[in-house]
N, C-alpha and C. Protein backbone atom coordinates (compact mmCIF):
# COMPACT_ATOMS: atom_id res chain seq x y z
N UNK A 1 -7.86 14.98 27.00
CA UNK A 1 -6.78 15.15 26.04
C UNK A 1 -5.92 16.36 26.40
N UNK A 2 -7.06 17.11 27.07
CA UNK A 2 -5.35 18.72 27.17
C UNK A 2 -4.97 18.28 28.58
N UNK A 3 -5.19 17.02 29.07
CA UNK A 3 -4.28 16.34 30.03
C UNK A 3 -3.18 15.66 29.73
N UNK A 4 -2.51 14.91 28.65
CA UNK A 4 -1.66 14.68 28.42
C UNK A 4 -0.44 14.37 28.94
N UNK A 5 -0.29 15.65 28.57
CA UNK A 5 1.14 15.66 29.27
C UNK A 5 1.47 15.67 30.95
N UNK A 6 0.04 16.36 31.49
CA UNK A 6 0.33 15.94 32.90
C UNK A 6 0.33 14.64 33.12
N UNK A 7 -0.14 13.82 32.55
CA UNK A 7 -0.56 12.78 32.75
C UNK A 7 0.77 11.97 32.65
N UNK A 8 1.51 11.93 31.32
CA UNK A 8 2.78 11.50 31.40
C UNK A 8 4.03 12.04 32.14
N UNK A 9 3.43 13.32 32.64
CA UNK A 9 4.97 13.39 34.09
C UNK A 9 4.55 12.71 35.08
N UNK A 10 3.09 12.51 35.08
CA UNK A 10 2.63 12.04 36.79
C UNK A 10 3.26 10.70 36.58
N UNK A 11 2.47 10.31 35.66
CA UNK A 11 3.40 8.70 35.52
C UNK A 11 4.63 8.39 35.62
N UNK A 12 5.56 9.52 35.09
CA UNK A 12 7.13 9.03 35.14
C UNK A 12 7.49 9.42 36.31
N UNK A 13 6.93 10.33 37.22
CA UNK A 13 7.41 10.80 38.11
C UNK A 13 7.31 9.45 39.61
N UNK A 14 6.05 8.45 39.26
CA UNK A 14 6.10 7.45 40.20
C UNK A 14 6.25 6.51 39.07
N UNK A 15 6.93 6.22 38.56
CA UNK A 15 6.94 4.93 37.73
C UNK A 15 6.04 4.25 37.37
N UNK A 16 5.17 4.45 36.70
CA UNK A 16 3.52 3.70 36.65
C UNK A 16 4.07 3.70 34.86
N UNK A 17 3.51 2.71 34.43
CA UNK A 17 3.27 2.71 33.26
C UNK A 17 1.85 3.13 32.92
N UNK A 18 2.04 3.41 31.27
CA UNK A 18 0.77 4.84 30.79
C UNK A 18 0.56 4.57 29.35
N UNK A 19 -0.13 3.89 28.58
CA UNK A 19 -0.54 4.36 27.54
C UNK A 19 -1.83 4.60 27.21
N UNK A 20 -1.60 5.61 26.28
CA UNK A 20 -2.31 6.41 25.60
C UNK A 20 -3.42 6.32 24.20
N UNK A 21 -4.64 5.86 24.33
CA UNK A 21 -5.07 5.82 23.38
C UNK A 21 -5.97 6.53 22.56
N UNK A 22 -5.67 7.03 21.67
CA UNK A 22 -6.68 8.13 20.65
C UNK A 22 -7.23 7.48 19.92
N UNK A 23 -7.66 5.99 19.62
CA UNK A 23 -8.53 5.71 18.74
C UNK A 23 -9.84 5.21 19.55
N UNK A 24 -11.06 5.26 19.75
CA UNK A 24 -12.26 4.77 20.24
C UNK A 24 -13.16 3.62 19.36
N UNK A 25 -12.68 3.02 20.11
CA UNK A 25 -14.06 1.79 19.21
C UNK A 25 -15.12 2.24 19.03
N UNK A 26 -16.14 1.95 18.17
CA UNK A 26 -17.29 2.07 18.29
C UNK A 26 -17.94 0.70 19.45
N UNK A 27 -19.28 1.29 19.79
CA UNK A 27 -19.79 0.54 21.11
C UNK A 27 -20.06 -1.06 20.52
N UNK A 28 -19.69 -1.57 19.38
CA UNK A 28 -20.64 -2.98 18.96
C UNK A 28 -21.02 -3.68 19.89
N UNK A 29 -20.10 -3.87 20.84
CA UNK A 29 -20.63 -4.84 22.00
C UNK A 29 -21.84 -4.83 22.48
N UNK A 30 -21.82 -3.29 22.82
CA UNK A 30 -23.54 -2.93 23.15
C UNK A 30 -24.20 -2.89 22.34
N UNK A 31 -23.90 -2.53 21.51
CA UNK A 31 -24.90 -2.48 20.76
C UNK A 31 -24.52 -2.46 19.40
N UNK A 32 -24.93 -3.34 18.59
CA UNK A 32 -24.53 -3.79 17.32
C UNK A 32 -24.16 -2.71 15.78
N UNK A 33 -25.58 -1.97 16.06
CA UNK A 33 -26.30 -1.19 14.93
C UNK A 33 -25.00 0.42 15.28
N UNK A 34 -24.25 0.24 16.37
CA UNK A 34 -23.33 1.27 16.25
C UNK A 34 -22.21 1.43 14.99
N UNK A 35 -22.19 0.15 14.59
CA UNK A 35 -21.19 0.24 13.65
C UNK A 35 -20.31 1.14 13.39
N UNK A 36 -19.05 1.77 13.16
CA UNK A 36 -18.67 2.64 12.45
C UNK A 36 -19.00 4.38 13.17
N UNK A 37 -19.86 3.90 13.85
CA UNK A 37 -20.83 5.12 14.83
C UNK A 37 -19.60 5.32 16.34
N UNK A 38 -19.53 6.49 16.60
CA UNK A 38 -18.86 6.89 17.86
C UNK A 38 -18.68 8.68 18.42
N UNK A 39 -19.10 8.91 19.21
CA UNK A 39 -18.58 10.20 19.40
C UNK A 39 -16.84 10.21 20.13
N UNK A 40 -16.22 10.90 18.92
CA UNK A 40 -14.83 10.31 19.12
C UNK A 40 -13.72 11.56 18.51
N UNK A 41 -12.74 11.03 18.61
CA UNK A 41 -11.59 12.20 17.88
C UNK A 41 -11.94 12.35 16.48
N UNK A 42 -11.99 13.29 15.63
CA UNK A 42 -11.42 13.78 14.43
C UNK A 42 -10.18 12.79 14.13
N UNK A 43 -9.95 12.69 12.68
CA UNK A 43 -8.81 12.17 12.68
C UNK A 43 -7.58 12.86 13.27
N UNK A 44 -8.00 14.31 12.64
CA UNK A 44 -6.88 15.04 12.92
C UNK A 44 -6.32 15.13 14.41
N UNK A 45 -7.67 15.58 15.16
CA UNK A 45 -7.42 15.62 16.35
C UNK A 45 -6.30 13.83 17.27
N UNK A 46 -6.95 12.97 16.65
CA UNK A 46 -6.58 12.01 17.23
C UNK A 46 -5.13 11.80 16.69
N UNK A 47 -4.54 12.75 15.94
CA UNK A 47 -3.58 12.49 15.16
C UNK A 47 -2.77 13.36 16.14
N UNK A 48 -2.98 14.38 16.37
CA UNK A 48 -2.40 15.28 17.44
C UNK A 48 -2.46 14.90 18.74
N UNK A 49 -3.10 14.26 18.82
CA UNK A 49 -3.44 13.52 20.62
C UNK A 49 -2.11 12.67 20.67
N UNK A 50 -2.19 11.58 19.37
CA UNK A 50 -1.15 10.89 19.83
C UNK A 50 0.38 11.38 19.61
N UNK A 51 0.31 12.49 18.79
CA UNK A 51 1.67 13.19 18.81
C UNK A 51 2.28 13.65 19.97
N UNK A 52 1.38 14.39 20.53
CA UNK A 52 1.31 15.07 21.94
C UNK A 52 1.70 14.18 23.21
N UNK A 53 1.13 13.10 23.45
CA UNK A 53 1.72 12.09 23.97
C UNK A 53 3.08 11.33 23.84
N UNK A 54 3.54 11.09 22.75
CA UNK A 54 4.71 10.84 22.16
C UNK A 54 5.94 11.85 22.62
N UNK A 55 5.50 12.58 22.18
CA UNK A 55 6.34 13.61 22.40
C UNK A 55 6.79 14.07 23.93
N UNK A 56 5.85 14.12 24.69
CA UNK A 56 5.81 13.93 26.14
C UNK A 56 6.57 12.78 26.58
N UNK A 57 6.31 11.50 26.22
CA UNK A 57 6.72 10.61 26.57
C UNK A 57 8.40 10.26 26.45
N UNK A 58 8.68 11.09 25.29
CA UNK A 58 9.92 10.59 24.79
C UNK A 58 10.78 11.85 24.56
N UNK A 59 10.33 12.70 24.42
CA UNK A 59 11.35 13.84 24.43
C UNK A 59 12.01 14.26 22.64
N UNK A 60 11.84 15.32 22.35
CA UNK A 60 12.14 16.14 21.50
C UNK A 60 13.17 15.33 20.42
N UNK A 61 14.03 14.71 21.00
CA UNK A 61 15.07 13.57 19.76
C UNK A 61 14.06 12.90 19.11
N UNK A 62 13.86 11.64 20.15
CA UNK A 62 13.29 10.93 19.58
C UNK A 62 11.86 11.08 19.29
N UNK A 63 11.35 12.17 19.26
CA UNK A 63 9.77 12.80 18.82
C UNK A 63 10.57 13.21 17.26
N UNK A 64 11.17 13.90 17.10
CA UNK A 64 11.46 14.08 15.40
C UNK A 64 11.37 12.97 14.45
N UNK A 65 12.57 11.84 15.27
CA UNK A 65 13.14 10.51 14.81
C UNK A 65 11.72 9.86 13.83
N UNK A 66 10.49 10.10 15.44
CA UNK A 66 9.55 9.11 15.06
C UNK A 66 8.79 9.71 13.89
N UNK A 67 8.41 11.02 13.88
CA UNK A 67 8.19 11.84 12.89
C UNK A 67 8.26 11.44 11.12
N UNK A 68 9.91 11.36 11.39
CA UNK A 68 10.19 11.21 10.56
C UNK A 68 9.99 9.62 9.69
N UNK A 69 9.96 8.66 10.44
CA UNK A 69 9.45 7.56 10.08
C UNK A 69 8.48 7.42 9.42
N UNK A 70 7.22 7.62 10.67
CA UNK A 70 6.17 7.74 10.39
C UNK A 70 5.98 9.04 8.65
N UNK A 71 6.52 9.83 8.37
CA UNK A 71 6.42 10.45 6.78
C UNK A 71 7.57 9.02 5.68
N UNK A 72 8.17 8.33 6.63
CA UNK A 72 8.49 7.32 5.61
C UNK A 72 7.54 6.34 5.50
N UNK A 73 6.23 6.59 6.16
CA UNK A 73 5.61 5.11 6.33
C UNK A 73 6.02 3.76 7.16
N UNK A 74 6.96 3.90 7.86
CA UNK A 74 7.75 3.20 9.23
C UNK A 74 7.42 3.88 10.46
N UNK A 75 6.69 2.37 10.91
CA UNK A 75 6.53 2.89 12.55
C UNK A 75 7.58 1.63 13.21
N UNK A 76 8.62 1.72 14.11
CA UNK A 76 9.55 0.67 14.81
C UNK A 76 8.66 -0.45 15.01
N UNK A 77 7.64 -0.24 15.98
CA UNK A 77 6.84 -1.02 17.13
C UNK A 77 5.67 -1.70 16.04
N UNK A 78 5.23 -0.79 15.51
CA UNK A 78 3.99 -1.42 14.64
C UNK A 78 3.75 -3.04 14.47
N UNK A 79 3.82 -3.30 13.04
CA UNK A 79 3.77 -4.34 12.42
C UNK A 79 4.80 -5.22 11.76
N UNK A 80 4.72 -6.64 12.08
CA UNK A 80 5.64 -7.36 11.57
C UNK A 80 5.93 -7.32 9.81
N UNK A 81 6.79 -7.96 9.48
CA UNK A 81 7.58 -7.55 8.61
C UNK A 81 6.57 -8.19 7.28
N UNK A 82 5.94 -9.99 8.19
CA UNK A 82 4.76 -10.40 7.24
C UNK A 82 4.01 -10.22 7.14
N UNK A 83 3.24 -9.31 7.13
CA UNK A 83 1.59 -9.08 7.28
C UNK A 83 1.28 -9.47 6.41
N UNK A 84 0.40 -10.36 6.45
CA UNK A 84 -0.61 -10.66 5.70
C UNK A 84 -1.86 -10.57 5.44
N UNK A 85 -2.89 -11.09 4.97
CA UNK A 85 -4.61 -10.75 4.96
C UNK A 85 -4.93 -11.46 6.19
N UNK A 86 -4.00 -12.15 7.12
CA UNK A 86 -4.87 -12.70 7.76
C UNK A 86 -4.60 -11.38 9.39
N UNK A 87 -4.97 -12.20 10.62
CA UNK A 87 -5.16 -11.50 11.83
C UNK A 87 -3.73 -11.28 11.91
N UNK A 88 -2.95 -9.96 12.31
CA UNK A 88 -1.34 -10.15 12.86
C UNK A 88 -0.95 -9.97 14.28
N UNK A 89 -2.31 -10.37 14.89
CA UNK A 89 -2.04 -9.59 16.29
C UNK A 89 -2.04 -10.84 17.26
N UNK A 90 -2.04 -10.98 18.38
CA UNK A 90 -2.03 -12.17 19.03
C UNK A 90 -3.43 -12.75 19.24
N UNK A 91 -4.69 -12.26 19.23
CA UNK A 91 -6.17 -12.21 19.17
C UNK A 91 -6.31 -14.52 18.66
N UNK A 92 -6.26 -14.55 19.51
CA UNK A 92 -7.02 -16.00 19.46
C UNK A 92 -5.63 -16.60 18.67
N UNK A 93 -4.35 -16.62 19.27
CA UNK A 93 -3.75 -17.23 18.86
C UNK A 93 -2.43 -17.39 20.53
N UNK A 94 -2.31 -16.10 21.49
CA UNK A 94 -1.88 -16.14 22.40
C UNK A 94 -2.85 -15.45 23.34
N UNK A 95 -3.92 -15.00 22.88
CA UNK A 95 -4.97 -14.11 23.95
C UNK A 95 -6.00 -14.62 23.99
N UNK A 96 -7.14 -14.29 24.85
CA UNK A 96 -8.42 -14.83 24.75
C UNK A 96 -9.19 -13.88 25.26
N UNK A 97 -10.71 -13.55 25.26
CA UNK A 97 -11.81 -13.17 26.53
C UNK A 97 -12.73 -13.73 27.03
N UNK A 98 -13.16 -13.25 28.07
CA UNK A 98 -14.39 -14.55 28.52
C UNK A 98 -15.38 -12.58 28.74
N UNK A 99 -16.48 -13.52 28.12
CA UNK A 99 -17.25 -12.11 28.18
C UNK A 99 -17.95 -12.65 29.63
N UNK A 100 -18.47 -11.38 30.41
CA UNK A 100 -19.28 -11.57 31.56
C UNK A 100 -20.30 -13.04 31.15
N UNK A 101 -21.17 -13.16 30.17
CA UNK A 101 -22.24 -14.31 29.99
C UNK A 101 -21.45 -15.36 29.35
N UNK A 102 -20.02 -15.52 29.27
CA UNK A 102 -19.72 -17.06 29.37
C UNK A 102 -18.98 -17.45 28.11
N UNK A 103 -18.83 -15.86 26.98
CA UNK A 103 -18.50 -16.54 25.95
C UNK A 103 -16.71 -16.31 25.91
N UNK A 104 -16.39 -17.31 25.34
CA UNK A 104 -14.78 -16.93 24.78
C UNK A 104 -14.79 -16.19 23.86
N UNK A 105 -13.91 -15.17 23.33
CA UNK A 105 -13.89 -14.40 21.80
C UNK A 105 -11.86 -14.36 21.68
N UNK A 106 -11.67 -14.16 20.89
CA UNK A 106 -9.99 -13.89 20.28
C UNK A 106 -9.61 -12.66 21.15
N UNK A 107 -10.52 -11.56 21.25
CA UNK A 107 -10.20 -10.17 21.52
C UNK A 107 -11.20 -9.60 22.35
N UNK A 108 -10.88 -8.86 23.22
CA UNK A 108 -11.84 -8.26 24.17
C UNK A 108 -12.74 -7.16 23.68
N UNK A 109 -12.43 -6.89 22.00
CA UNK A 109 -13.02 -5.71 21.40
C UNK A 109 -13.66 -6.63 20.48
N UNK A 110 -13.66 -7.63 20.27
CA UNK A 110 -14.12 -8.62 19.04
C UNK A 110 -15.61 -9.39 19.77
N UNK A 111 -16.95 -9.20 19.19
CA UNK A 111 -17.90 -10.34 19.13
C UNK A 111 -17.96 -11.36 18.64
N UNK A 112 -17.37 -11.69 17.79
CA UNK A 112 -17.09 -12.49 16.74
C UNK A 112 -15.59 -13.14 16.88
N UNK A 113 -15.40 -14.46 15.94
CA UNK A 113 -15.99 -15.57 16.48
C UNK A 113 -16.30 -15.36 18.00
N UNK A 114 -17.19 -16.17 18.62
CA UNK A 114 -17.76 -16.70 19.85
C UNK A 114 -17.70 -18.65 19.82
N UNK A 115 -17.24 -18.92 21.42
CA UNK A 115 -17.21 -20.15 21.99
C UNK A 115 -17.97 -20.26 22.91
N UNK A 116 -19.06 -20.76 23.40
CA UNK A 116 -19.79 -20.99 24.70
C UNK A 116 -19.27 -21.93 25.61
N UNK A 117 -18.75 -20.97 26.61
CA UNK A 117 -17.67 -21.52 27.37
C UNK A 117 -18.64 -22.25 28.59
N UNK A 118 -19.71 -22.20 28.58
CA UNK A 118 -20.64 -22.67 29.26
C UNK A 118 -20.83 -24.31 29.06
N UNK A 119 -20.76 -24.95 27.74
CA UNK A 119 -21.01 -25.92 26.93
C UNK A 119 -19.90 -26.88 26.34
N UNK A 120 -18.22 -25.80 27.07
CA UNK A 120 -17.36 -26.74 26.02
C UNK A 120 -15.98 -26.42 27.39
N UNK A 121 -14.95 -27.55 27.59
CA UNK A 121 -14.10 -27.82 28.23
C UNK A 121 -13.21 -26.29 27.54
N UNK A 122 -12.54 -25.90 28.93
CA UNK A 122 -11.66 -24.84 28.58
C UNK A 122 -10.64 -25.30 27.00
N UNK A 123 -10.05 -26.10 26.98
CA UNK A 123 -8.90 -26.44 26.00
C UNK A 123 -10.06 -26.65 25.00
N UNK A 124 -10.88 -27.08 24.74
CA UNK A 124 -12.23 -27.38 23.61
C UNK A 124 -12.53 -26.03 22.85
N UNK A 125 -12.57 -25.33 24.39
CA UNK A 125 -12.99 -23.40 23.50
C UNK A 125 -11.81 -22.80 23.00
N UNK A 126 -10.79 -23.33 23.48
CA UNK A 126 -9.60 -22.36 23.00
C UNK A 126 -9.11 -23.24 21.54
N UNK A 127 -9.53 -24.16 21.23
CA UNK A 127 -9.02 -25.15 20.22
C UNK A 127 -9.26 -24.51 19.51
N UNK A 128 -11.30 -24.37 19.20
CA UNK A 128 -11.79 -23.64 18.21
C UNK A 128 -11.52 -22.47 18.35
N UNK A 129 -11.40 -21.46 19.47
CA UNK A 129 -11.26 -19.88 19.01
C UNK A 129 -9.77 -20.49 17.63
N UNK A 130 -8.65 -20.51 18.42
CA UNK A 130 -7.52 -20.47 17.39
C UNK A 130 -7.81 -20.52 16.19
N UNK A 131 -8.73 -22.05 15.83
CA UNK A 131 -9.18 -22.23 14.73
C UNK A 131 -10.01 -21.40 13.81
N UNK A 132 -10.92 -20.58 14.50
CA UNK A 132 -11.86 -19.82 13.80
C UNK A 132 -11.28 -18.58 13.56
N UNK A 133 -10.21 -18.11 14.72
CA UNK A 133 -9.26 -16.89 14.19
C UNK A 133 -8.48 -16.94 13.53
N UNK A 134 -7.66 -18.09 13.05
CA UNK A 134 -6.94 -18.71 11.90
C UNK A 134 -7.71 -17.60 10.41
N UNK A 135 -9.20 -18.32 10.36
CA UNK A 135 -9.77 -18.34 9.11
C UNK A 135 -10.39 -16.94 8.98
N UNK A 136 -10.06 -15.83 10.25
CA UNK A 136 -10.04 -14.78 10.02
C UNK A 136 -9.04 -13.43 8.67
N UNK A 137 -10.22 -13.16 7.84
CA UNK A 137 -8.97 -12.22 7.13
C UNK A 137 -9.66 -10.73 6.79
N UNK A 138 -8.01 -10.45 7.29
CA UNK A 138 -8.31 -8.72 7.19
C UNK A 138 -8.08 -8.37 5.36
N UNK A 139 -8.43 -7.23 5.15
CA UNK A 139 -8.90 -6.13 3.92
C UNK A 139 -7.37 -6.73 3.23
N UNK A 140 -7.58 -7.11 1.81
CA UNK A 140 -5.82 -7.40 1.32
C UNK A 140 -5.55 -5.31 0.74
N UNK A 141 -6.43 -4.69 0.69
CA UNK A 141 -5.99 -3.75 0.29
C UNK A 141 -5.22 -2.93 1.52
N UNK A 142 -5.40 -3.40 3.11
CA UNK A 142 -4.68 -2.58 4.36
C UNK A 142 -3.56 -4.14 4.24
N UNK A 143 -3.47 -5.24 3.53
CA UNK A 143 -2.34 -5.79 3.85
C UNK A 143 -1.20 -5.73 2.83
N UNK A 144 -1.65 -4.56 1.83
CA UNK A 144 -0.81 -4.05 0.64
C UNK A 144 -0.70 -2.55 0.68
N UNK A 145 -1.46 -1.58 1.30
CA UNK A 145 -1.25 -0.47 1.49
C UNK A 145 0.32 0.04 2.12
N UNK A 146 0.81 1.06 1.75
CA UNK A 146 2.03 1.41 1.54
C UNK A 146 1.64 1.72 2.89
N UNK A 147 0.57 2.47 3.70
CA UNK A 147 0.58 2.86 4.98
C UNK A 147 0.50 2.16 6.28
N UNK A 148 0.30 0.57 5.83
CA UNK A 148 0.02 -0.43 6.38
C UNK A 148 0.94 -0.59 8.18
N UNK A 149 2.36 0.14 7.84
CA UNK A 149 3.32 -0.08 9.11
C UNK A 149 2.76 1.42 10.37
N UNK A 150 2.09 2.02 9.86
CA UNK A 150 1.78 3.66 10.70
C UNK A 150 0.02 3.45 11.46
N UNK A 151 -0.54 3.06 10.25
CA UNK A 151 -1.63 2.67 10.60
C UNK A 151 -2.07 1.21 11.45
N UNK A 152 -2.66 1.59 12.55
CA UNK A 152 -3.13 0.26 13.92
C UNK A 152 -4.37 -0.27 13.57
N UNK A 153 -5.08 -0.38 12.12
CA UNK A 153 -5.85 -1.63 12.26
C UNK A 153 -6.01 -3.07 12.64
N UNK A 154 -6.62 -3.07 13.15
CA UNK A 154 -6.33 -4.58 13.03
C UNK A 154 -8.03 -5.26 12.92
N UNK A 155 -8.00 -6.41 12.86
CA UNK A 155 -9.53 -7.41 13.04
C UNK A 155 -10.61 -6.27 13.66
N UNK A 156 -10.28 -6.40 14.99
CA UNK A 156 -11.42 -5.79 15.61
C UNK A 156 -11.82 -4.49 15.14
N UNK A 157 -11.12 -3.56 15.10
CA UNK A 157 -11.18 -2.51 14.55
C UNK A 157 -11.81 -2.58 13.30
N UNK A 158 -11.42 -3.41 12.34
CA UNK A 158 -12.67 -3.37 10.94
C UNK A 158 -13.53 -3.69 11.31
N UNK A 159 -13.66 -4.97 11.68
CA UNK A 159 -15.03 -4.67 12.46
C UNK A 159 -16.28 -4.00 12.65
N UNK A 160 -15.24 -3.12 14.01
CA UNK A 160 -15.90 -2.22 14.41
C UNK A 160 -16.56 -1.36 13.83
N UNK A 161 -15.54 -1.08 12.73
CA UNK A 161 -16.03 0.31 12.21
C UNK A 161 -16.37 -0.48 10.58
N UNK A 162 -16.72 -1.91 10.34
CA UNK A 162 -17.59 -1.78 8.88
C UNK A 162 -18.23 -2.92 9.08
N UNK A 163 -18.32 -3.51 9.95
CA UNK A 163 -19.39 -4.84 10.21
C UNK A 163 -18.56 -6.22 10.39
N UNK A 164 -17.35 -5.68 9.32
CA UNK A 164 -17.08 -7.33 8.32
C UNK A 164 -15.43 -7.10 9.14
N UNK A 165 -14.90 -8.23 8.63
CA UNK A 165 -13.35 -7.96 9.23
C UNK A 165 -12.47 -7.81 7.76
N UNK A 166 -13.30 -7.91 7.01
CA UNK A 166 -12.07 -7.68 5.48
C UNK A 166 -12.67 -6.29 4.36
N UNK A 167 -13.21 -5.47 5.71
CA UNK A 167 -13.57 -4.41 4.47
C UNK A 167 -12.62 -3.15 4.89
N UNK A 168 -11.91 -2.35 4.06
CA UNK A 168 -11.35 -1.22 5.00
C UNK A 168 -11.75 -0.14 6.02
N UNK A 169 -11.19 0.17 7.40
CA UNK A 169 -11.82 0.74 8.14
C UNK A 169 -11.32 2.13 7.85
N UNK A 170 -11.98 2.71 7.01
CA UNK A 170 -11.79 4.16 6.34
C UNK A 170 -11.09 5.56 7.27
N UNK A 171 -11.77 5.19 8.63
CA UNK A 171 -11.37 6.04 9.83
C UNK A 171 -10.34 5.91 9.63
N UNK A 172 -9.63 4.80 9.91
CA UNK A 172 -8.04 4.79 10.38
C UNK A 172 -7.12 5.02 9.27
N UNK A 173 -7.73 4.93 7.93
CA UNK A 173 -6.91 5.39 6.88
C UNK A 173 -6.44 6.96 7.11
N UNK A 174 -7.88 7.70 7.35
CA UNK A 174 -7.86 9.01 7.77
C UNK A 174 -6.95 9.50 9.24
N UNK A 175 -6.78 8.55 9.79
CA UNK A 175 -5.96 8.81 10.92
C UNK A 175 -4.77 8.91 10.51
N UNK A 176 -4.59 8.00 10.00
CA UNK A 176 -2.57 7.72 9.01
C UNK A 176 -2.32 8.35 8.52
N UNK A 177 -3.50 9.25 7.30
CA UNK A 177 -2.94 10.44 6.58
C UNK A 177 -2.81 11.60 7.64
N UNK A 178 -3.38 11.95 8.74
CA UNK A 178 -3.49 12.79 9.39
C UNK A 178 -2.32 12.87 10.24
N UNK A 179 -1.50 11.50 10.89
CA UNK A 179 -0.36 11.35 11.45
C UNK A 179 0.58 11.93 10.03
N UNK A 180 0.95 11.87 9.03
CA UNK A 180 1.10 12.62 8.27
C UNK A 180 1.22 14.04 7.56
N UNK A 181 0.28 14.53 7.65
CA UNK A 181 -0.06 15.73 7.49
C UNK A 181 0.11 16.61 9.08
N UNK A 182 0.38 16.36 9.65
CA UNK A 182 0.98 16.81 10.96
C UNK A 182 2.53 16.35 11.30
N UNK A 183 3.02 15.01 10.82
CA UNK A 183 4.42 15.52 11.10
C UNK A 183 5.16 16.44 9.94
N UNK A 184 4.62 16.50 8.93
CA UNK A 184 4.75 17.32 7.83
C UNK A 184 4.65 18.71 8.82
N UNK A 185 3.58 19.19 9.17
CA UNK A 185 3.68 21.02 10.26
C UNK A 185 4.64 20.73 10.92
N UNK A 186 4.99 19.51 12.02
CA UNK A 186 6.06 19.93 12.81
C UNK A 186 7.73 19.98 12.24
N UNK A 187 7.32 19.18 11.42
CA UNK A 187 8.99 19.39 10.78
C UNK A 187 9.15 20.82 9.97
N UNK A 188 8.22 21.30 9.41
CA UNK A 188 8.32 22.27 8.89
C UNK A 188 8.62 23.57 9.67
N UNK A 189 8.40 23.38 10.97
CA UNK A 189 8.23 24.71 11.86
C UNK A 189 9.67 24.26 12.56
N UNK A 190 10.14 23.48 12.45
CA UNK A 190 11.47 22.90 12.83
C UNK A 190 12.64 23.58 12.17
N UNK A 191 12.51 23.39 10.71
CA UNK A 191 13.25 24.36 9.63
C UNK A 191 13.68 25.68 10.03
C-alpha cells in the first residue's frame, strides 16, 4: 500500500493498465469456515488506500470532483441506475468460471451456485448457471440504502463476508462510511 503511487507512475509511464484493489475477500474458497474472517485493511485504511490511488491516478481536479460525489453518495462508474435485489453485475449472466476440479460458478469469487462441468455439455452448464444466478438476491436493505452507488458490494462479496448472498456485508458498509469520513478531511484541509 505505501506503494501506490509508484505503482501508478510505473504504469503510466509504460502504458500498462493498473487497478487497484483495497477490498480482500475472505478465503471461502479454501476454506469455508473463513467467512467474514480475513487479515485485511481497516475500513479506514482501505478507505485511504483507495483514495490514494485515485488521486494518483487522476490528478488533483478530478480527485476533488470524485470526492465530492462520493459525500453526495454518487460514484460515475459504480452502479446502474436499476439496482435491484437481484445480482447487478455481469456474474452468470455475461461471465463464467471453471474452477481447477471442473466446476462452472457465475464468479471467480463465488462457490455457489456450482455446475459440474464434468457431467453437462458446455451450453447445458451455462444454461443453468444464468438460471440459478437469475434467482440470486442480494440484501433489499444494500438495494435501498442511500449508499448503495459508493459502496462495491455485490453477490460474492455478501457472501463472502456473511455466508448468505442477501444478508448485509457490514464491512463494506464500514468502508462507504469511511470513503466518507475521509473525503470530508480532505475537503476540509482544502478550505
Amino acid at each position: 500500500v505505501q506503494d501506490i503511487e509508484k505503482m501508478v507512475a510505473y504504469a503510466k509511464e509504460r502504458d500498462i493498465a493498473l487497478q487497484v484493489a483495497t477490498y480482500m475477500f475472505p478465503p471461502v474458497r479454501k476454506n469455508p469456515k473463513q467467512i467474514g474472517c480475513n487479515a485485511r485493511f481497516t475500513p479506514e485504511e482501505a478507505a485511504k488506500a483507495y483514495f490514494t490511488y485515485y488521486r494518483a491516478c487522476y490528478g488533483e481536479r478530478k480527485f476533488e470532483s470524485y470526492v465530492k460525489a462520493i459525500l453526495k453518495n454518487k460514484e460515475p462508474q459504480n452502479l446502474p441506475e436499476d439496482f435491484t435485489c437481484k445480482m447487478n453485475c455481469r456474474a452468470g449472466k455475461a461471465t463464467f468460471w471453471i474452477t481447477w476440479d471442473g466446476w462452472m460458478t457465475p464468479c471467480g469469487m463465488m462457490t455457489e451456485p456450482k455446475v459440474d462441468m464434468r457431467k453437462k455439455h458446455f451450453a447445458d452448464a451455462w444454461k443453468e448457471i444464468v438460471e440459478m444466478s437469475n434467482e440470486i438476491k442480494v440484501s433489499s436493505a444494500c438495494s435501498t440504502c442511500e449508499k448503495k452507488e459508493i459502496c462495491h458490494a455485490c453477490a460474492a462479496m455478501a457472501y463472502a463476508e456473511t455466508g448468505t448472498f442477501h444478508e448485509v456485508p457490514k464491512y463494506l458498509c464500514e468502508i462507504a462510511n469511511a470513503l466518507q469520513i475521509e473525503g470530508r478531511k480532505f475537503l476540509s484541509k482544502e478550505d
